[in-house]
PDB file of N, CA and C in Angstrom:
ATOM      1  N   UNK A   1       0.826  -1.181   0.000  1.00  0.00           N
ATOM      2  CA  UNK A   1       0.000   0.000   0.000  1.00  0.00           C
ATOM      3  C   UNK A   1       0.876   1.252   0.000  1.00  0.00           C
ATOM      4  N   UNK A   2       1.490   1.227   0.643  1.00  0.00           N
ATOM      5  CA  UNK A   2       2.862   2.292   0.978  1.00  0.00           C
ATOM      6  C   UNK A   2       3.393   2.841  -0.402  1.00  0.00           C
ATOM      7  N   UNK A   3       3.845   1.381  -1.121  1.00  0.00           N
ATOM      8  CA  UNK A   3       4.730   1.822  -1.912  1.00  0.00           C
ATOM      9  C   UNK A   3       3.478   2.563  -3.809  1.00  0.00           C
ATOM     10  N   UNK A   4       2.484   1.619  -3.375  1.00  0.00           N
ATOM     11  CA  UNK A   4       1.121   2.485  -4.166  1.00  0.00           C
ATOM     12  C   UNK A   4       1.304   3.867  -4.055  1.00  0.00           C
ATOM     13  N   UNK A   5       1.261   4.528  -2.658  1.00  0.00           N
ATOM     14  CA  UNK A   5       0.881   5.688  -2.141  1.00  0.00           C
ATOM     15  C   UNK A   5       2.137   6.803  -2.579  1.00  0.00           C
ATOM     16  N   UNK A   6       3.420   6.426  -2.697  1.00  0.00           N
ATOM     17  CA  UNK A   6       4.503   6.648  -2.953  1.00  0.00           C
ATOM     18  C   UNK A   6       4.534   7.121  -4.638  1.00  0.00           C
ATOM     19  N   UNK A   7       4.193   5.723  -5.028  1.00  0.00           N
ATOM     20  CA  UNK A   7       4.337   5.904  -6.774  1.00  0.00           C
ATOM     21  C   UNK A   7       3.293   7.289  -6.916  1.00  0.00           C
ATOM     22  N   UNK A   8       1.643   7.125  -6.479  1.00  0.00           N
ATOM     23  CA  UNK A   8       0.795   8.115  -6.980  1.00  0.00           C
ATOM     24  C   UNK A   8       1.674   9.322  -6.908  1.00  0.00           C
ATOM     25  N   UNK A   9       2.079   9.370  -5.682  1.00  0.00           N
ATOM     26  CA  UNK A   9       2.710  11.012  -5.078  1.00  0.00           C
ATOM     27  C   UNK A   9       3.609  11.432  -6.577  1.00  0.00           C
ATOM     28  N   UNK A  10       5.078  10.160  -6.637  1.00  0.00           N
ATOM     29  CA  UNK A  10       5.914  10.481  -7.548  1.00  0.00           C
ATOM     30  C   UNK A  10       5.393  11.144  -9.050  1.00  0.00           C
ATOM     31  N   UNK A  11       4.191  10.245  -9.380  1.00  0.00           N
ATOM     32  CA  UNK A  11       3.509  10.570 -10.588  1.00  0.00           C
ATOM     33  C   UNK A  11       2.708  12.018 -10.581  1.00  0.00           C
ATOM     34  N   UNK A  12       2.070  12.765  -9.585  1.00  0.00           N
ATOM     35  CA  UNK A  12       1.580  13.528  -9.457  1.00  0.00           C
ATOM     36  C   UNK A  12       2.760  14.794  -8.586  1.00  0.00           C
ATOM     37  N   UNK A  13       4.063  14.868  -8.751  1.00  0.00           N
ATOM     38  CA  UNK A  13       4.542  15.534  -8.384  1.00  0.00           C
ATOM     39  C   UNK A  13       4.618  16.317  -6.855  1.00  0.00           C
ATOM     40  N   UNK A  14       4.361  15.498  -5.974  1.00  0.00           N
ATOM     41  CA  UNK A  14       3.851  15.975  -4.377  1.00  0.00           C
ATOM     42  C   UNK A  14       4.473  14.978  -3.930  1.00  0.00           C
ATOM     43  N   UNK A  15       4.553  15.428  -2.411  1.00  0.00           N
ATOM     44  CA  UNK A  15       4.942  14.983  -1.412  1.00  0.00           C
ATOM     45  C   UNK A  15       4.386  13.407  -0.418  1.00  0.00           C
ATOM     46  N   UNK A  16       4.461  13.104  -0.233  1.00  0.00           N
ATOM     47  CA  UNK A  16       3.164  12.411   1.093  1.00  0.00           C
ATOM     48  C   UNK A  16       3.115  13.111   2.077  1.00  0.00           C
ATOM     49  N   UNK A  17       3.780  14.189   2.595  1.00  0.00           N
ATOM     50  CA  UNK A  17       3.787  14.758   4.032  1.00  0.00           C
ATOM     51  C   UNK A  17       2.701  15.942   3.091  1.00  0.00           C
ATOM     52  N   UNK A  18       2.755  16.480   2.176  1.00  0.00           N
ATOM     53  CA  UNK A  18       1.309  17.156   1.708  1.00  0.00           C
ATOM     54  C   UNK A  18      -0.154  16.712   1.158  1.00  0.00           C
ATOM     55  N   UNK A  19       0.051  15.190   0.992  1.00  0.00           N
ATOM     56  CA  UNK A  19      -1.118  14.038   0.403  1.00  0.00           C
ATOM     57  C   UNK A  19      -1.751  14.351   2.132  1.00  0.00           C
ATOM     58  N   UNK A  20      -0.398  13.853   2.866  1.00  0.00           N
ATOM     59  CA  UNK A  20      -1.473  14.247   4.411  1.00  0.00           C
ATOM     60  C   UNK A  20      -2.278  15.152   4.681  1.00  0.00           C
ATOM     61  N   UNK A  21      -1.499  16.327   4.696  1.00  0.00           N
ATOM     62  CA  UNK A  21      -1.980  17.592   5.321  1.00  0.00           C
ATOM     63  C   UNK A  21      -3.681  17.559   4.291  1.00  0.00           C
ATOM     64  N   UNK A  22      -3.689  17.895   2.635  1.00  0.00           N
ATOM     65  CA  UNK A  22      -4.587  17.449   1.686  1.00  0.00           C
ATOM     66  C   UNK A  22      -5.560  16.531   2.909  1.00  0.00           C
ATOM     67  N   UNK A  23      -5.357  15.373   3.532  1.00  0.00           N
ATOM     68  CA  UNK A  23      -5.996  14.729   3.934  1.00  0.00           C
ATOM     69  C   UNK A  23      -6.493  14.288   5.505  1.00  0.00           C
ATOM     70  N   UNK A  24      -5.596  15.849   5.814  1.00  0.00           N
ATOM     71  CA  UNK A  24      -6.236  16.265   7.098  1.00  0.00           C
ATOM     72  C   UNK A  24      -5.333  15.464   8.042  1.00  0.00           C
ATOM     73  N   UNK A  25      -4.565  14.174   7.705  1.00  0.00           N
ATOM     74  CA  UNK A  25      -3.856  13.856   8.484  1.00  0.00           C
ATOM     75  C   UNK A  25      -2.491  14.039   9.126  1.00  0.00           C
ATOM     76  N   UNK A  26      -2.161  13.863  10.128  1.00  0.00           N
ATOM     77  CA  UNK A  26      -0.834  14.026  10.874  1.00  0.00           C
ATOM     78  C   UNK A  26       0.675  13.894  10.037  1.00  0.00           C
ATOM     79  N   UNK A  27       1.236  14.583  10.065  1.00  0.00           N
ATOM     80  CA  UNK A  27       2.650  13.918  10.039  1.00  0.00           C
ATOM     81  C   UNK A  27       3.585  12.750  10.474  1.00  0.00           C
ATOM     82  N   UNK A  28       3.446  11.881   9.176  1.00  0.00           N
ATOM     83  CA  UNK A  28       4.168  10.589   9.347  1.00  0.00           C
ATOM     84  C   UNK A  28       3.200   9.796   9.411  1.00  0.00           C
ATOM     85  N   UNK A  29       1.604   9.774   9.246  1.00  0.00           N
ATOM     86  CA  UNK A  29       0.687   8.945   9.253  1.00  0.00           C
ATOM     87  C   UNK A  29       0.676   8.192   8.329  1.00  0.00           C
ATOM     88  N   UNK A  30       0.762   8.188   6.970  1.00  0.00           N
ATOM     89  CA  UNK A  30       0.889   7.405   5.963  1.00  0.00           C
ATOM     90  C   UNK A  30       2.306   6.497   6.308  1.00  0.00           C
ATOM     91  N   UNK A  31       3.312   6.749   6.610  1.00  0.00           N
ATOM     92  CA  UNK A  31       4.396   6.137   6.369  1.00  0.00           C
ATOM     93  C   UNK A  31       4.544   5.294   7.885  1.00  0.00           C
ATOM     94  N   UNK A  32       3.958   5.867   8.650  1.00  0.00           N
ATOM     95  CA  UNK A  32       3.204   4.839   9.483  1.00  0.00           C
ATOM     96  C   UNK A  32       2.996   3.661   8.668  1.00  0.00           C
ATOM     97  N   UNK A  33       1.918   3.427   8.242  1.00  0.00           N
ATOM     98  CA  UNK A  33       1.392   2.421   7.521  1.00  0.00           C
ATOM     99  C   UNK A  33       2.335   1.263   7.296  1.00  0.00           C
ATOM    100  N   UNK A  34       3.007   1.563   7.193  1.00  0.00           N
ATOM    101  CA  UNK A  34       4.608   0.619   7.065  1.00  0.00           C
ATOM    102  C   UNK A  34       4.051  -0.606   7.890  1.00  0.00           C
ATOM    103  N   UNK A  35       3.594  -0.291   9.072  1.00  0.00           N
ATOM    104  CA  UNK A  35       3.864  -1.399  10.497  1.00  0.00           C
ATOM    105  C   UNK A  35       2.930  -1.188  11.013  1.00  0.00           C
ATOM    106  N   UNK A  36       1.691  -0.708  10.624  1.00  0.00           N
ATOM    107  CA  UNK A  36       0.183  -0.866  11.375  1.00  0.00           C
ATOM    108  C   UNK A  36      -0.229  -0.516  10.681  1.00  0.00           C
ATOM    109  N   UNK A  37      -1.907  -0.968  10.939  1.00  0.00           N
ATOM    110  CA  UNK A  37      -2.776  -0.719  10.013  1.00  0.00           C
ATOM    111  C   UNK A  37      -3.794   0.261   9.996  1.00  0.00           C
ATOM    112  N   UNK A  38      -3.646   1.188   8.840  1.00  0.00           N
ATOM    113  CA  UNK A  38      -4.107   2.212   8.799  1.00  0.00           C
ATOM    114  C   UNK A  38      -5.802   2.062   9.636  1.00  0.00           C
ATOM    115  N   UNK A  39      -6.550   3.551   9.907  1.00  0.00           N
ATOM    116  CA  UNK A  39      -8.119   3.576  10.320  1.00  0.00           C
ATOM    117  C   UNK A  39      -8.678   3.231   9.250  1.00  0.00           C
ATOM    118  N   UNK A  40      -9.686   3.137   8.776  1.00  0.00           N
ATOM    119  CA  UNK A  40     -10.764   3.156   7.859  1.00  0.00           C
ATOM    120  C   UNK A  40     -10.727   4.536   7.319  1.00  0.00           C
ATOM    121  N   UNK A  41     -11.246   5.372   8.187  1.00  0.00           N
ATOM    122  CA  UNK A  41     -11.912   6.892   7.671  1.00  0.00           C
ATOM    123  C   UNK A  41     -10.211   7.342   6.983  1.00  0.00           C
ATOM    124  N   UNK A  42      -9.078   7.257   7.497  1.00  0.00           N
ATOM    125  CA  UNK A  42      -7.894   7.810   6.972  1.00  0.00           C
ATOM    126  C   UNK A  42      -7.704   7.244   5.150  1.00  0.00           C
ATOM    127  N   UNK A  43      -7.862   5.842   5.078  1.00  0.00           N
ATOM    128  CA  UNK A  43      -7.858   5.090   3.970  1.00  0.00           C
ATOM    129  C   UNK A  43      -8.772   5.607   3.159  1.00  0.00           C
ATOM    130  N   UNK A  44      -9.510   5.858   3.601  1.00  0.00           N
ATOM    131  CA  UNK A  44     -10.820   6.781   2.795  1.00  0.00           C
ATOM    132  C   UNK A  44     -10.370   7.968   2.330  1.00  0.00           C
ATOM    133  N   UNK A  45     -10.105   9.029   3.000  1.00  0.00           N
ATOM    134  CA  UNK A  45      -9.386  10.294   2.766  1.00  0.00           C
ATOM    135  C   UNK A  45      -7.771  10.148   1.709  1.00  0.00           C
ATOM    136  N   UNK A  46      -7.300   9.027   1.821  1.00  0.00           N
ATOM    137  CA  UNK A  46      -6.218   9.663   0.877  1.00  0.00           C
ATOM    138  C   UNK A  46      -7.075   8.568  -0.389  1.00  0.00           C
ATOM    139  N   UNK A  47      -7.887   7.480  -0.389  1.00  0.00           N
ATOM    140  CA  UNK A  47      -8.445   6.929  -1.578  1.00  0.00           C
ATOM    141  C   UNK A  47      -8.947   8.452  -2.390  1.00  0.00           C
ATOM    142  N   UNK A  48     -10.189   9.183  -1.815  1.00  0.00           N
ATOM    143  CA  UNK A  48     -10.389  10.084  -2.217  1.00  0.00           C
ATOM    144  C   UNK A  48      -9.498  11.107  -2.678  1.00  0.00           C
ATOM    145  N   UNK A  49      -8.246  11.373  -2.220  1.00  0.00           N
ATOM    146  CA  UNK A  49      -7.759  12.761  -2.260  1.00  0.00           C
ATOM    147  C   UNK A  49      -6.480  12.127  -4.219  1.00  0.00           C
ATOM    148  N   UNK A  50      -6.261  11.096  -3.741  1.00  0.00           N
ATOM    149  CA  UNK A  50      -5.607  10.005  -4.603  1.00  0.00           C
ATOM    150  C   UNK A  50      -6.539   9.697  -6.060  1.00  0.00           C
ATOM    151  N   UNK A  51      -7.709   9.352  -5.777  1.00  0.00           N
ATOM    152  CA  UNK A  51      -8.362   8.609  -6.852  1.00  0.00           C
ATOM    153  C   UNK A  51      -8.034   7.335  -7.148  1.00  0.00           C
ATOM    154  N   UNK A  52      -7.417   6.783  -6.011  1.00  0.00           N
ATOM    155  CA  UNK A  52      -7.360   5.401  -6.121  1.00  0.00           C
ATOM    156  C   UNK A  52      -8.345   4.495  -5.300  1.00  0.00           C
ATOM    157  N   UNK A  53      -8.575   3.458  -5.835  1.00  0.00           N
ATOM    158  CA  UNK A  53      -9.721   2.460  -4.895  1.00  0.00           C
ATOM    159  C   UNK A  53      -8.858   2.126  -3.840  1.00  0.00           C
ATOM    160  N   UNK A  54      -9.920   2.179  -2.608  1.00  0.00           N
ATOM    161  CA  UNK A  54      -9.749   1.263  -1.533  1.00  0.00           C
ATOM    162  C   UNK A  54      -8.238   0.025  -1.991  1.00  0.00           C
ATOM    163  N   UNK A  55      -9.643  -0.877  -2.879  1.00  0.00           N
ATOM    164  CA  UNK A  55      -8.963  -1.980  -2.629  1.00  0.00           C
ATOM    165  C   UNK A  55      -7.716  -1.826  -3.957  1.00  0.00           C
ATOM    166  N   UNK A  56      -7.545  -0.911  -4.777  1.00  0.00           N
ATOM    167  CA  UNK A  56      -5.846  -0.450  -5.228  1.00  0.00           C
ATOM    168  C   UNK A  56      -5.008  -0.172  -3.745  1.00  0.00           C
ATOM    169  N   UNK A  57      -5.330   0.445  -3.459  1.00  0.00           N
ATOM    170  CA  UNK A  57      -4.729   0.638  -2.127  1.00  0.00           C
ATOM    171  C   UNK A  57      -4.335  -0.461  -1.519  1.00  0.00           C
ATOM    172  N   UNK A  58      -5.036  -1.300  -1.001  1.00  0.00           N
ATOM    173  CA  UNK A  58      -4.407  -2.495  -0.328  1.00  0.00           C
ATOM    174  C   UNK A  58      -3.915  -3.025  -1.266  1.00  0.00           C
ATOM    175  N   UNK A  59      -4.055  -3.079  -2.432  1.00  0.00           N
ATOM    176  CA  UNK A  59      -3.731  -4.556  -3.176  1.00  0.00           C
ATOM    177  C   UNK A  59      -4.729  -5.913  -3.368  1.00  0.00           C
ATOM    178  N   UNK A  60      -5.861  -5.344  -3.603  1.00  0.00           N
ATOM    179  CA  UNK A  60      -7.013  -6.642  -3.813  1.00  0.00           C
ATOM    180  C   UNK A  60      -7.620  -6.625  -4.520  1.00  0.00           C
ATOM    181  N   UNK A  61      -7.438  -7.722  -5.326  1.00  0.00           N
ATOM    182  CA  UNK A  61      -8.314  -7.862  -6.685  1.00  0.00           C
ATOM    183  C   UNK A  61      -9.107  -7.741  -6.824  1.00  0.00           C
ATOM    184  N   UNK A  62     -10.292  -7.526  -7.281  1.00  0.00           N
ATOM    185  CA  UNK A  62     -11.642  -7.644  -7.525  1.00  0.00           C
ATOM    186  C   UNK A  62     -12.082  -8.565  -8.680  1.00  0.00           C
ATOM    187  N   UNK A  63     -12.565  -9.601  -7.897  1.00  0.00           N
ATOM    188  CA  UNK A  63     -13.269 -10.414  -8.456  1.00  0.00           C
ATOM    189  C   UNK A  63     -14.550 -10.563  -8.821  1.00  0.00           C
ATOM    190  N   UNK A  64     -14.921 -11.243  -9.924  1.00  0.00           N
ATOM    191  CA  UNK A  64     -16.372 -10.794 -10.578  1.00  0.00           C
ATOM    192  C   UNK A  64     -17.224 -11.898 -10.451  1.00  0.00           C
ATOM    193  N   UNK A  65     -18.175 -12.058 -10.086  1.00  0.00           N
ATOM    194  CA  UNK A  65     -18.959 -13.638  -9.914  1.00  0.00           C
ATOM    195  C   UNK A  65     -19.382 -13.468 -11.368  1.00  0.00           C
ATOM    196  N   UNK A  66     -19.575 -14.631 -12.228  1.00  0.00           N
ATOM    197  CA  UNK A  66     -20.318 -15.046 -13.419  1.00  0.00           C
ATOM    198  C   UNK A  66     -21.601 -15.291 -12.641  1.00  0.00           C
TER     199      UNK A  66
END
């Protein structure tokens, strides 16, 4: 997820310590993430601020029932 959060930043020219602030969160909260697991509502806020899904974020496929 980290390294997701990393690439978006690189591609979009920003920081993560400003994806935070953007997302209302603390300093060092994302890179936190490293070694615990993020809140819900935080994962939400940088999905949104990002435009990436949830589950891009973690890393989970989405599977389709036939």
């Amino acid at each position: 997820m980290l390294e997701k959060i990393k690439a978006w930043c690189r591609d979009n020219k920003t920081s993560v310590c400003a994806l935070e602030k953007q997302c209302g969160l603390g300093n060092g909260t994302i890179g936190g993430w490293e070694k615990s697991t993020p809140r819900v509502d935080s994962l939400i806020a940088v999905s949104k601020a990002t435009g990436l899904s949830i589950d891009d974020l973690i890393g989970q496929a989405v599977v389709e029932k036939e």
